[in-house]
PDB file of N, CA and C in Angstrom:
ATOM      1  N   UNK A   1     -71.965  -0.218 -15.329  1.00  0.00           N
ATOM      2  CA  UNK A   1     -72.004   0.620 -14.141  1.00  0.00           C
ATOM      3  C   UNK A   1     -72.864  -0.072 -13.080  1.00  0.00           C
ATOM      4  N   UNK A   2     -72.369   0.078 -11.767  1.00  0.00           N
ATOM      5  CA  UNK A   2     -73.205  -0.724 -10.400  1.00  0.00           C
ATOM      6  C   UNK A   2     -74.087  -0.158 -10.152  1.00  0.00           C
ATOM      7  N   UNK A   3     -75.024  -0.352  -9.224  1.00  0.00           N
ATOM      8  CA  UNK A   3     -75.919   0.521  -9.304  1.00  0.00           C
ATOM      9  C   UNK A   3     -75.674  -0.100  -7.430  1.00  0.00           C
ATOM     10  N   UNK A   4     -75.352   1.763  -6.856  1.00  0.00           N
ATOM     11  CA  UNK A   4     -74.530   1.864  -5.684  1.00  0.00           C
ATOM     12  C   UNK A   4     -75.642   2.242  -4.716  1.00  0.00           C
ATOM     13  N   UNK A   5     -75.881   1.434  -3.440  1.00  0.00           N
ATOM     14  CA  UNK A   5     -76.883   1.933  -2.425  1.00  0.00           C
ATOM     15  C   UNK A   5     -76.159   1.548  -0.724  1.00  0.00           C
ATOM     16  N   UNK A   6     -76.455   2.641  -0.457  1.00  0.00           N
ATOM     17  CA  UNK A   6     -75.537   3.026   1.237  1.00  0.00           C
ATOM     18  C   UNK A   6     -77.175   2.779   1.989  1.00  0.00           C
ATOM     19  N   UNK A   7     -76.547   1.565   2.879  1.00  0.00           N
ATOM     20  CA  UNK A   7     -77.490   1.410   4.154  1.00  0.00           C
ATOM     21  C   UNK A   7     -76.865   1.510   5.073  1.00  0.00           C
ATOM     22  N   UNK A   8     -77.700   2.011   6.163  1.00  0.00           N
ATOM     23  CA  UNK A   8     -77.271   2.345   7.540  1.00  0.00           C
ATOM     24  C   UNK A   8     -78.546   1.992   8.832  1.00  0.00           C
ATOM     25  N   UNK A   9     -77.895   1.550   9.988  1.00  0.00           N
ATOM     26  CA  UNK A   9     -78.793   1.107  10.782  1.00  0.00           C
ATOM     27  C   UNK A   9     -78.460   1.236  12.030  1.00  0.00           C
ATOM     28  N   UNK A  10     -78.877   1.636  12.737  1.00  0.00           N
ATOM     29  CA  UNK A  10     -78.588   1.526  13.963  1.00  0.00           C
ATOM     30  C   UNK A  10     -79.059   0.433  15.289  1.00  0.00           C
ATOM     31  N   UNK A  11     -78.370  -1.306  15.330  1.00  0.00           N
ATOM     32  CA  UNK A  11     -78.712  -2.140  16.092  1.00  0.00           C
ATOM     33  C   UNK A  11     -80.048  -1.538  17.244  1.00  0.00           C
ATOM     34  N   UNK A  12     -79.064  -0.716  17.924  1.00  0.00           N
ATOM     35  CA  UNK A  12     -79.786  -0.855  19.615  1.00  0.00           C
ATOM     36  C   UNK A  12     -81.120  -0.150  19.214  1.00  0.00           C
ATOM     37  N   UNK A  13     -81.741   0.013  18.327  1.00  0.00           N
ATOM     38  CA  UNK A  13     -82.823   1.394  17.981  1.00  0.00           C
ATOM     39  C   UNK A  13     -83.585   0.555  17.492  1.00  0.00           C
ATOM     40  N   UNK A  14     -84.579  -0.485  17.636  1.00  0.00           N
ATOM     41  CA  UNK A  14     -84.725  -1.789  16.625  1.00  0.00           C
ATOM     42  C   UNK A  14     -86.007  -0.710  15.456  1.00  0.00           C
ATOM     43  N   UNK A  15     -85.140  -1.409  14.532  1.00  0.00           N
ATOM     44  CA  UNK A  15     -86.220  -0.375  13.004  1.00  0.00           C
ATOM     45  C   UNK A  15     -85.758   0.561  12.167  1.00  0.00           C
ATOM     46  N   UNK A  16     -84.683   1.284  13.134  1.00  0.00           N
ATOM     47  CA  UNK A  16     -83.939   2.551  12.335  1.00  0.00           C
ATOM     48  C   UNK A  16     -82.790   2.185  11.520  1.00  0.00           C
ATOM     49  N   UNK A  17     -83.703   2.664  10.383  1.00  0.00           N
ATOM     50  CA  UNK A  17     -82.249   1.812   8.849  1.00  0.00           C
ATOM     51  C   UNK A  17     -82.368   2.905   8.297  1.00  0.00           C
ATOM     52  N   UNK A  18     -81.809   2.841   7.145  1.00  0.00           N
ATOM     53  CA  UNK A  18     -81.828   4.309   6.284  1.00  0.00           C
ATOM     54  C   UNK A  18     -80.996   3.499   4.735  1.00  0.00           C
ATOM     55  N   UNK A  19     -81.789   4.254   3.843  1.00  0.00           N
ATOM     56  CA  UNK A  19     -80.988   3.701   2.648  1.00  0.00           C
ATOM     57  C   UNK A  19     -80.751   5.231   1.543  1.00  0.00           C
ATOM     58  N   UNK A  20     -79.236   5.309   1.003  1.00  0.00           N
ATOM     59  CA  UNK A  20     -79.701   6.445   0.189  1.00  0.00           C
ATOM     60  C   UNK A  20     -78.835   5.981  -1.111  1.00  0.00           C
ATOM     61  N   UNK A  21     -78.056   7.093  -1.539  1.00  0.00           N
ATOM     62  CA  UNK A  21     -77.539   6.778  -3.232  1.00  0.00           C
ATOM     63  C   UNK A  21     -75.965   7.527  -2.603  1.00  0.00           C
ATOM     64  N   UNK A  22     -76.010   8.057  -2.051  1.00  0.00           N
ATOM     65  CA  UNK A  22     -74.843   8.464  -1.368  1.00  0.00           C
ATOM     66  C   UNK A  22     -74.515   8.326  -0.323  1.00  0.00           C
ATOM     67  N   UNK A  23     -72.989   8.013   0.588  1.00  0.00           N
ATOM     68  CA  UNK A  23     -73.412   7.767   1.969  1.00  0.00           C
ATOM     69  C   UNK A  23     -73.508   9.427   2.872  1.00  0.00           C
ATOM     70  N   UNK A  24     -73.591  10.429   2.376  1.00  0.00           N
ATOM     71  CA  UNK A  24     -73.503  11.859   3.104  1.00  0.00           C
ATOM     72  C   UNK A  24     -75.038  11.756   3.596  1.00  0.00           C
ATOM     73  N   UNK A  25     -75.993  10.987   2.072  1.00  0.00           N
ATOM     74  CA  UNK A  25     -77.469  11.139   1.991  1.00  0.00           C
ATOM     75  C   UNK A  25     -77.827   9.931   2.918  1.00  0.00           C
ATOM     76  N   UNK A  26     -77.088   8.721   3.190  1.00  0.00           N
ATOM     77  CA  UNK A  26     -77.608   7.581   3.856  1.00  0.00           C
ATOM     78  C   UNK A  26     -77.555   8.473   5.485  1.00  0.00           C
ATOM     79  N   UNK A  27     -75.962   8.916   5.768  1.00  0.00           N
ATOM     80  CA  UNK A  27     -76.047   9.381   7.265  1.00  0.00           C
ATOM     81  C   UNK A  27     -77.497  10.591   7.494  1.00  0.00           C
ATOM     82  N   UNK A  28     -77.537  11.621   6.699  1.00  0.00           N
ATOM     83  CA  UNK A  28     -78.655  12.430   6.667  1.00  0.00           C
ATOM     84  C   UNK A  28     -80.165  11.587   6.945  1.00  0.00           C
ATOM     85  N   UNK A  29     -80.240  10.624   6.047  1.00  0.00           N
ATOM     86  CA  UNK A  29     -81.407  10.133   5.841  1.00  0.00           C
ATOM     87  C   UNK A  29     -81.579   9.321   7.739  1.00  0.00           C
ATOM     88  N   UNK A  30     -80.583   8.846   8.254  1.00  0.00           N
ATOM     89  CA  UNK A  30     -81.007   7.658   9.392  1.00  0.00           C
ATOM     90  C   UNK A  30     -80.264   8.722  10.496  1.00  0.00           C
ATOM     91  N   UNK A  31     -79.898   9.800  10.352  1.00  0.00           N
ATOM     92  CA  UNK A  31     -80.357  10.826  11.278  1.00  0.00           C
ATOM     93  C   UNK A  31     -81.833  11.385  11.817  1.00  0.00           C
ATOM     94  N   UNK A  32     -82.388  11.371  10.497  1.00  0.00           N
ATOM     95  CA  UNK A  32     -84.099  11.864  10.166  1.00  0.00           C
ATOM     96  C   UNK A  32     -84.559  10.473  11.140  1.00  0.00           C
ATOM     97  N   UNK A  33     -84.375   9.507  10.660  1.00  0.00           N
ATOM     98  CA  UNK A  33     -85.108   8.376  11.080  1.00  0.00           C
ATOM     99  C   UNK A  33     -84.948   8.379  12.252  1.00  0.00           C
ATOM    100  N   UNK A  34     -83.536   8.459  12.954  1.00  0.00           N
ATOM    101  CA  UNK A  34     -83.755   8.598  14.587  1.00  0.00           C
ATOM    102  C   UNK A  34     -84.423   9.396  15.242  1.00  0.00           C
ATOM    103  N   UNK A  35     -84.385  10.260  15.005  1.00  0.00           N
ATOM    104  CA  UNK A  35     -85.006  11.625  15.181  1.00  0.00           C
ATOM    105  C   UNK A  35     -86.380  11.167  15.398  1.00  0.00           C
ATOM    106  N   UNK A  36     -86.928  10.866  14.654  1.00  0.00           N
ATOM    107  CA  UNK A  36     -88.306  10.537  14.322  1.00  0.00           C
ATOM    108  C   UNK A  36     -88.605   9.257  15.576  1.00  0.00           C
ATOM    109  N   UNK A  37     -87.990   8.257  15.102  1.00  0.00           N
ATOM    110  CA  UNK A  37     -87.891   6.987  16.312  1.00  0.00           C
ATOM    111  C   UNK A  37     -88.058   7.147  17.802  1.00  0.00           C
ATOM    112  N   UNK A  38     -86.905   8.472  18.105  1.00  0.00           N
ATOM    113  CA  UNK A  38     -87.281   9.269  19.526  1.00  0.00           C
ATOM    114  C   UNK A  38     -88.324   9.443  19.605  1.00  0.00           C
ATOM    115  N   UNK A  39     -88.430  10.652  19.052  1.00  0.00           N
ATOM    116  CA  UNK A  39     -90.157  11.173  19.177  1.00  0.00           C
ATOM    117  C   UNK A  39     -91.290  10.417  19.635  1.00  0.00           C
ATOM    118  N   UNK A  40     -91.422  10.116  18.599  1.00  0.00           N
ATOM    119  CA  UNK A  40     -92.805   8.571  18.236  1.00  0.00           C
ATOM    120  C   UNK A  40     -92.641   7.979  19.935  1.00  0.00           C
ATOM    121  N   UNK A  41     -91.280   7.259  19.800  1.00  0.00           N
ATOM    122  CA  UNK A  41     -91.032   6.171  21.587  1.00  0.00           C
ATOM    123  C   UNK A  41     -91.716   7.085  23.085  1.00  0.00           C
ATOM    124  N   UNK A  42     -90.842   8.362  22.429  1.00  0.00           N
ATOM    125  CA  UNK A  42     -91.125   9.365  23.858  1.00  0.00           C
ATOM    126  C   UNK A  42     -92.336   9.354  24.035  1.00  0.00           C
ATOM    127  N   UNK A  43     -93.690   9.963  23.030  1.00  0.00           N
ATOM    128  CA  UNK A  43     -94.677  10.038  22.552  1.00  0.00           C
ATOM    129  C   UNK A  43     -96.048   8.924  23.264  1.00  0.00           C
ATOM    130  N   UNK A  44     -95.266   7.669  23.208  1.00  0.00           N
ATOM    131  CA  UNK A  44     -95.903   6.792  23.127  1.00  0.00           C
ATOM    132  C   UNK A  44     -95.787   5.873  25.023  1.00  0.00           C
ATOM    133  N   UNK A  45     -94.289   6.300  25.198  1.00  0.00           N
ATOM    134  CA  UNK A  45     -93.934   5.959  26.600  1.00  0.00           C
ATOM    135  C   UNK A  45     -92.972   4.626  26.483  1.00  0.00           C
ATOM    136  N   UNK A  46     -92.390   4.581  24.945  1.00  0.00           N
ATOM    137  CA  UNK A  46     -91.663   3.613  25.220  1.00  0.00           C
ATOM    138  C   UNK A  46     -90.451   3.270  26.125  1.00  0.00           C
ATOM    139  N   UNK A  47     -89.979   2.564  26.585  1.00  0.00           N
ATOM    140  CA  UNK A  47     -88.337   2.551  27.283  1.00  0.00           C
ATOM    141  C   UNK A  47     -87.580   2.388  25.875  1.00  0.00           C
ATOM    142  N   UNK A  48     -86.823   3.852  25.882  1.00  0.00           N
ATOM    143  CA  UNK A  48     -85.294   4.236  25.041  1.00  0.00           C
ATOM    144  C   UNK A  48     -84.357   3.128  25.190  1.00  0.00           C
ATOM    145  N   UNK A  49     -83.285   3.153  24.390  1.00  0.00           N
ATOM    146  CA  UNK A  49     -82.129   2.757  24.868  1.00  0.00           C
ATOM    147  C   UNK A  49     -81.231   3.794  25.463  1.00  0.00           C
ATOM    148  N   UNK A  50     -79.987   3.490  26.466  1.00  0.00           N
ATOM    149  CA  UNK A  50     -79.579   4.695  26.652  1.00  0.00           C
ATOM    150  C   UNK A  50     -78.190   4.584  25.589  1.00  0.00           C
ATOM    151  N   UNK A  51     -78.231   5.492  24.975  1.00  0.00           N
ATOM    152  CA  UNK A  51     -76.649   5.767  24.125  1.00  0.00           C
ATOM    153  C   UNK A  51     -75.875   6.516  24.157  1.00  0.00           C
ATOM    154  N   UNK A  52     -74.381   6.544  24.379  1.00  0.00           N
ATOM    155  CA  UNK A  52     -73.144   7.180  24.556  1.00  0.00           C
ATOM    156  C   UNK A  52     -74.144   8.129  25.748  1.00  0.00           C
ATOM    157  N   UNK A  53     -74.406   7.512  27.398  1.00  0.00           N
ATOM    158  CA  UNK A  53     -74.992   7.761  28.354  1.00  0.00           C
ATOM    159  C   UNK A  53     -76.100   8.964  28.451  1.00  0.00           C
ATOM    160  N   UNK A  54     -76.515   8.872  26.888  1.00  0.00           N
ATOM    161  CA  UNK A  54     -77.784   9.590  27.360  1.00  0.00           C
ATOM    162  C   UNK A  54     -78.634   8.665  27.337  1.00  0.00           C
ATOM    163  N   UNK A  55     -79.689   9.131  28.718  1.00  0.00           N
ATOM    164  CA  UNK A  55     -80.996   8.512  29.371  1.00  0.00           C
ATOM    165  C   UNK A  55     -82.361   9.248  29.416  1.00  0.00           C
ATOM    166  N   UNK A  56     -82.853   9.051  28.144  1.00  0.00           N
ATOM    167  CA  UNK A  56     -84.012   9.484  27.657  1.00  0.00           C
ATOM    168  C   UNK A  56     -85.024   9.495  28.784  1.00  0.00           C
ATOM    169  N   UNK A  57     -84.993   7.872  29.379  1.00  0.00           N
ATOM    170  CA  UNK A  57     -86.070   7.600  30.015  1.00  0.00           C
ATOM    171  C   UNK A  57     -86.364   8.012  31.341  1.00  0.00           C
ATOM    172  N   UNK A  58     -85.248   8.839  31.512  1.00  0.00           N
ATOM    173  CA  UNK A  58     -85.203   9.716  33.072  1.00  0.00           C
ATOM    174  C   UNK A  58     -86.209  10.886  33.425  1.00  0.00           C
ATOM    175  N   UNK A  59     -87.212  11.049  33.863  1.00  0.00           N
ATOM    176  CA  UNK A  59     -88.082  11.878  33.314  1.00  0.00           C
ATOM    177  C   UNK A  59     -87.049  13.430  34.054  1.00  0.00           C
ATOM    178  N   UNK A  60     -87.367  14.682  33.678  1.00  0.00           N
ATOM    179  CA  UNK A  60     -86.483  15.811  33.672  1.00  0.00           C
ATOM    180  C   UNK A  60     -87.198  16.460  35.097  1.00  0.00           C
ATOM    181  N   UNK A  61     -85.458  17.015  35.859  1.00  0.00           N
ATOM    182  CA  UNK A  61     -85.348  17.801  36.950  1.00  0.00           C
ATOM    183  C   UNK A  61     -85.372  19.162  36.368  1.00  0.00           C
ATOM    184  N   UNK A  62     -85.403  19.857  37.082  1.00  0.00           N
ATOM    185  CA  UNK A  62     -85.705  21.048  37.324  1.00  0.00           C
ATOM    186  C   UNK A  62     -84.851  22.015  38.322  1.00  0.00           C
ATOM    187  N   UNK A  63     -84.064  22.177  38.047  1.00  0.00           N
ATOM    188  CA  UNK A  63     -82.964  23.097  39.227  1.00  0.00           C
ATOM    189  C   UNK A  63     -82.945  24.561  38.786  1.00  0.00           C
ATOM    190  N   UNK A  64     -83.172  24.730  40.287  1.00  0.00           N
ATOM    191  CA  UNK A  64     -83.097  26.514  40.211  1.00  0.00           C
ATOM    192  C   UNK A  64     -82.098  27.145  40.167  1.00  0.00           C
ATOM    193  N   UNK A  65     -81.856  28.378  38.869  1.00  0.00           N
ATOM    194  CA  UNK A  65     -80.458  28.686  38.964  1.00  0.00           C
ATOM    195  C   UNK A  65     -80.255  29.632  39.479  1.00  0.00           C
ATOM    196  N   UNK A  66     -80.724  31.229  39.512  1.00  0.00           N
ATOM    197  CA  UNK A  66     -80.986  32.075  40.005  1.00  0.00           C
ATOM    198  C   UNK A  66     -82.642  32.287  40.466  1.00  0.00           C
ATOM    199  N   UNK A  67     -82.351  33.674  41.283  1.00  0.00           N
ATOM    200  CA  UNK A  67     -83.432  34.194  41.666  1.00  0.00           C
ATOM    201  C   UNK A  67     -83.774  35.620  40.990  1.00  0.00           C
ATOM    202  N   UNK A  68     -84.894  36.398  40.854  1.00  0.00           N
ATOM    203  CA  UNK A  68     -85.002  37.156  40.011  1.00  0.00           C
ATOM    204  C   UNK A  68     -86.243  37.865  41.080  1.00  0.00           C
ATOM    205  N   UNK A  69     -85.363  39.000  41.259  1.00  0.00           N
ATOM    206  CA  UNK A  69     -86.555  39.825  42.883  1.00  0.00           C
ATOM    207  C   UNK A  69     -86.594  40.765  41.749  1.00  0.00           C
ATOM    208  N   UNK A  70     -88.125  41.470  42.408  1.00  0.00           N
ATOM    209  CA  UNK A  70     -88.031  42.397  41.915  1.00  0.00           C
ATOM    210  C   UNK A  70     -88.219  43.723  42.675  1.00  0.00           C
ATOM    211  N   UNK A  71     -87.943  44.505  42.283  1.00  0.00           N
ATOM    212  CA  UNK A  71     -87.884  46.187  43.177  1.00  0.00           C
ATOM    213  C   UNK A  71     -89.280  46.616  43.128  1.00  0.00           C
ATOM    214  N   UNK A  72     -89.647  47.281  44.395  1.00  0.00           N
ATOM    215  CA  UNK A  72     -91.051  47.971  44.608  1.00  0.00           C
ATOM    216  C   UNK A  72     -90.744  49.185  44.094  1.00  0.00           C
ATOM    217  N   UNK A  73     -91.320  49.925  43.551  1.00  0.00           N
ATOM    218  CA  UNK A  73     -91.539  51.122  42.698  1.00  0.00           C
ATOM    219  C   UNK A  73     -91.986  52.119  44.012  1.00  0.00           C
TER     220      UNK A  73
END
């Protein structure tokens, strides 16, 4: 019997690998790891990569959607 191990990595992310015994557990596992990779980068002020056009490194707008009056009693 082989003894079966699923790696996974994601190039543009430099570091994020993942190894498991299944590949359901490898994708799970280097989900966690990205996850984590964000964080930590955001955290720290690294420049992201941007992937399938999200742009981490854009810092966030703020648009007003409504207004919310309120009635004098």
């Amino acid at each position: 019997m082989e003894d079966v191990t699923f790696a996974g990595r994601i190039p543009v992310c430099k570091g994020v690998i993942a190894f498991a015994s299944t590949l359901r557990e490898c994708e799970d596992e280097l989900r966690s790891t990205l996850e984590d990779w964000i964080l930590l980068g955001l955290k720290l002020g690294h420049s992201l990569p941007v992937i399938d056009n999200i742009d981490l490194n854009k810092e966030p707008t703020l648009k007003q959607v409504f207004k919310v009056h309120q009635q004098s009693s």
